[in-house]
C-alpha atoms as a PDB file:
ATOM      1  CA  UNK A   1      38.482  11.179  35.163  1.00  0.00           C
ATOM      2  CA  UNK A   2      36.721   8.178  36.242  1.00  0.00           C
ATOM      3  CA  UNK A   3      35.048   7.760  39.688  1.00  0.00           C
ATOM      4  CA  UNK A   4      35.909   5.229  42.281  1.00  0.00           C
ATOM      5  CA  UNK A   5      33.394   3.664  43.620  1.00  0.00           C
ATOM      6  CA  UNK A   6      33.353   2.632  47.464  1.00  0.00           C
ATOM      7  CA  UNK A   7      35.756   5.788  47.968  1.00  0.00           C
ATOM      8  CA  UNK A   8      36.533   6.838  51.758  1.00  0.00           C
ATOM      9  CA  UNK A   9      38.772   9.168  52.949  1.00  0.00           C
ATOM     10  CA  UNK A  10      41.107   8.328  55.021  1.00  0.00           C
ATOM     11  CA  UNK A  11      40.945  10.193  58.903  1.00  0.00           C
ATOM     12  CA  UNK A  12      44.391  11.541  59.730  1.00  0.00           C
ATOM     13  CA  UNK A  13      46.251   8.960  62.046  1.00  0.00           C
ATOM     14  CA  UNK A  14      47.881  10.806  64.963  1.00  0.00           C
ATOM     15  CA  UNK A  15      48.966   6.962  66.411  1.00  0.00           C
ATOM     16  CA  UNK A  16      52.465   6.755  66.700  1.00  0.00           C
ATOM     17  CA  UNK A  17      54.290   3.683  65.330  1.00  0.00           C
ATOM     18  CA  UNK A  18      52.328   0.807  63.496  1.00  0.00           C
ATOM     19  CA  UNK A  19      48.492   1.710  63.371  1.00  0.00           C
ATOM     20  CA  UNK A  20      45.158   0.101  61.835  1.00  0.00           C
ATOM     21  CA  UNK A  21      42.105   1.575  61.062  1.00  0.00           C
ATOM     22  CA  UNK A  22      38.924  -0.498  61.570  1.00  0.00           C
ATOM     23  CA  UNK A  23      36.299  -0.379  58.810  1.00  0.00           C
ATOM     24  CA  UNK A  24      32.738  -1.739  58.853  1.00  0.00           C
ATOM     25  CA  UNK A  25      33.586  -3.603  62.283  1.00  0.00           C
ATOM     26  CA  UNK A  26      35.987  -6.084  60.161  1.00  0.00           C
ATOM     27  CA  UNK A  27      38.192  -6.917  62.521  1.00  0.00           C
ATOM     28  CA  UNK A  28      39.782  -9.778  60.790  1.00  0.00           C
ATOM     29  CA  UNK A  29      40.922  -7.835  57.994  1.00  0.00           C
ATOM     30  CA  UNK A  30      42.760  -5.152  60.468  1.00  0.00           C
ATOM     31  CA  UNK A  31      44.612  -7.443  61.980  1.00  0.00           C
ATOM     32  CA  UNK A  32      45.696  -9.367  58.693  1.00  0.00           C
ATOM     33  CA  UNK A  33      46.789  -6.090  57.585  1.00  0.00           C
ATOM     34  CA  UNK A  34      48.634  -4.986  61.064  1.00  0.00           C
ATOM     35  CA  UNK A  35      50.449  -8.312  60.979  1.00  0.00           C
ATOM     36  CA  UNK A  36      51.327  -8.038  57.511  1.00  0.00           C
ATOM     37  CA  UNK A  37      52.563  -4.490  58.649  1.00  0.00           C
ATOM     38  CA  UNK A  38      54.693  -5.958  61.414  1.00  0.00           C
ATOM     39  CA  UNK A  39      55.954  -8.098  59.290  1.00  0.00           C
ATOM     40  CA  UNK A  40      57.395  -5.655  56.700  1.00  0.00           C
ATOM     41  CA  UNK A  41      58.471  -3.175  59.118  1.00  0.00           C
ATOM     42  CA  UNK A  42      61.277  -6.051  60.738  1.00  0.00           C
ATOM     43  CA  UNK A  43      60.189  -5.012  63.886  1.00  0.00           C
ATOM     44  CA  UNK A  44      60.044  -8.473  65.581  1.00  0.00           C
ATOM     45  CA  UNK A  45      63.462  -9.558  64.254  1.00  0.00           C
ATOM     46  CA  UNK A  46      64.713  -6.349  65.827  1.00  0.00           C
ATOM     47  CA  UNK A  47      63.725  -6.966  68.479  1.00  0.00           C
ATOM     48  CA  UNK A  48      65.190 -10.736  68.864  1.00  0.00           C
ATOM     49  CA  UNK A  49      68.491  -9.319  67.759  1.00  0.00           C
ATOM     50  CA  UNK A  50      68.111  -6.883  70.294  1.00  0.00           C
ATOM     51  CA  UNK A  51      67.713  -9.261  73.075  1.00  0.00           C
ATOM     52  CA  UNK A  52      71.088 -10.380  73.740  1.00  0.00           C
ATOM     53  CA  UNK A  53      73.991  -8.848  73.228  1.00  0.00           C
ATOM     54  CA  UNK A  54      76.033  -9.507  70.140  1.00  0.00           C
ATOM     55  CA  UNK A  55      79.997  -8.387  70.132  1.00  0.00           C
ATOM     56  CA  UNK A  56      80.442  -6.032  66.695  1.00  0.00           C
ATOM     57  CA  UNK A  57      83.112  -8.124  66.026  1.00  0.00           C
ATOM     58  CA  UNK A  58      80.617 -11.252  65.511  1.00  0.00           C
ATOM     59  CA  UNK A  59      78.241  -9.323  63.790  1.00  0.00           C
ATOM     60  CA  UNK A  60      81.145  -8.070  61.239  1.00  0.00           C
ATOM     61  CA  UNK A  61      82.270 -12.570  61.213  1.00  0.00           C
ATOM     62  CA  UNK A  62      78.706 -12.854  60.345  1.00  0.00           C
ATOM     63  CA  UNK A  63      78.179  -9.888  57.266  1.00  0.00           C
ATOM     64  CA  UNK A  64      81.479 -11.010  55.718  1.00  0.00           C
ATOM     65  CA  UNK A  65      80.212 -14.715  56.000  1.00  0.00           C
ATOM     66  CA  UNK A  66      77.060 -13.957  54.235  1.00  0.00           C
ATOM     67  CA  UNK A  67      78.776 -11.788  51.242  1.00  0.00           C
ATOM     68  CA  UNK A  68      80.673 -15.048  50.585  1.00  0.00           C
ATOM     69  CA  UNK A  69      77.614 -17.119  50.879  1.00  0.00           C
ATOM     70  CA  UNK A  70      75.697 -14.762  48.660  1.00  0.00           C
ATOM     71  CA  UNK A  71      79.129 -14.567  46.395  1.00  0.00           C
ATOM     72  CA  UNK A  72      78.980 -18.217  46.158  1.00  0.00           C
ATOM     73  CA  UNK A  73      75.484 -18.615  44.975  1.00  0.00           C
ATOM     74  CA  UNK A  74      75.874 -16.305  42.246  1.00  0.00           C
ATOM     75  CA  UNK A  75      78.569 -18.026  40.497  1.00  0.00           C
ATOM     76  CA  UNK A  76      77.288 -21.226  40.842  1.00  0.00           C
ATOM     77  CA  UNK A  77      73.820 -20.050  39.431  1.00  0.00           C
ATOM     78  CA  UNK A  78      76.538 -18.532  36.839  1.00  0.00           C
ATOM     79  CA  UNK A  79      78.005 -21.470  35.953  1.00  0.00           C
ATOM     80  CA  UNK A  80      74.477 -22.810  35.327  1.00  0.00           C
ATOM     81  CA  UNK A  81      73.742 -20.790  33.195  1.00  0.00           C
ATOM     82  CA  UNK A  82      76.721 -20.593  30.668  1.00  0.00           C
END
């Protein structure tokens, strides 16, 4: 089995929710990867949605909307490609 070079072990991380280590003082780099990790995690967009309330009966409108708009890409890019 082959090495790795520039190997470190990674200290446990007792942090609750999102969390970046800070190597070698690069602080740049841990907060490219935090907001990359924000990003992925939908946690701002959760909380927009979260800051008003929305009726369930809107939200449902809005899902069903979005199946047909997803329904009517698909058979256009269909029809393409026939």
């Amino acid at each position: 089995m082959k090495k790795r070079r520039n190997f470190r072990k990674k200290p446990k991380d007792t942090a609750q929710g999102l969390s970046v280590s800070v190597y070698n003082n690069n602080v740049e780099e841990a907060i490219r990867r935090l907001k990359r990790k924000v990003k992925n995690s939908n946690l701002m967009q959760d909380l927009r949605d979260r800051e008003h309330f929305v009726k369930p009966s809107i939200i449902k409108r809005e899902k069903r909307n979005l199946a047909k708009l997803r329904n009517q890409y698909q058979v256009q890019k269909d029809k393409e490609n026939y």
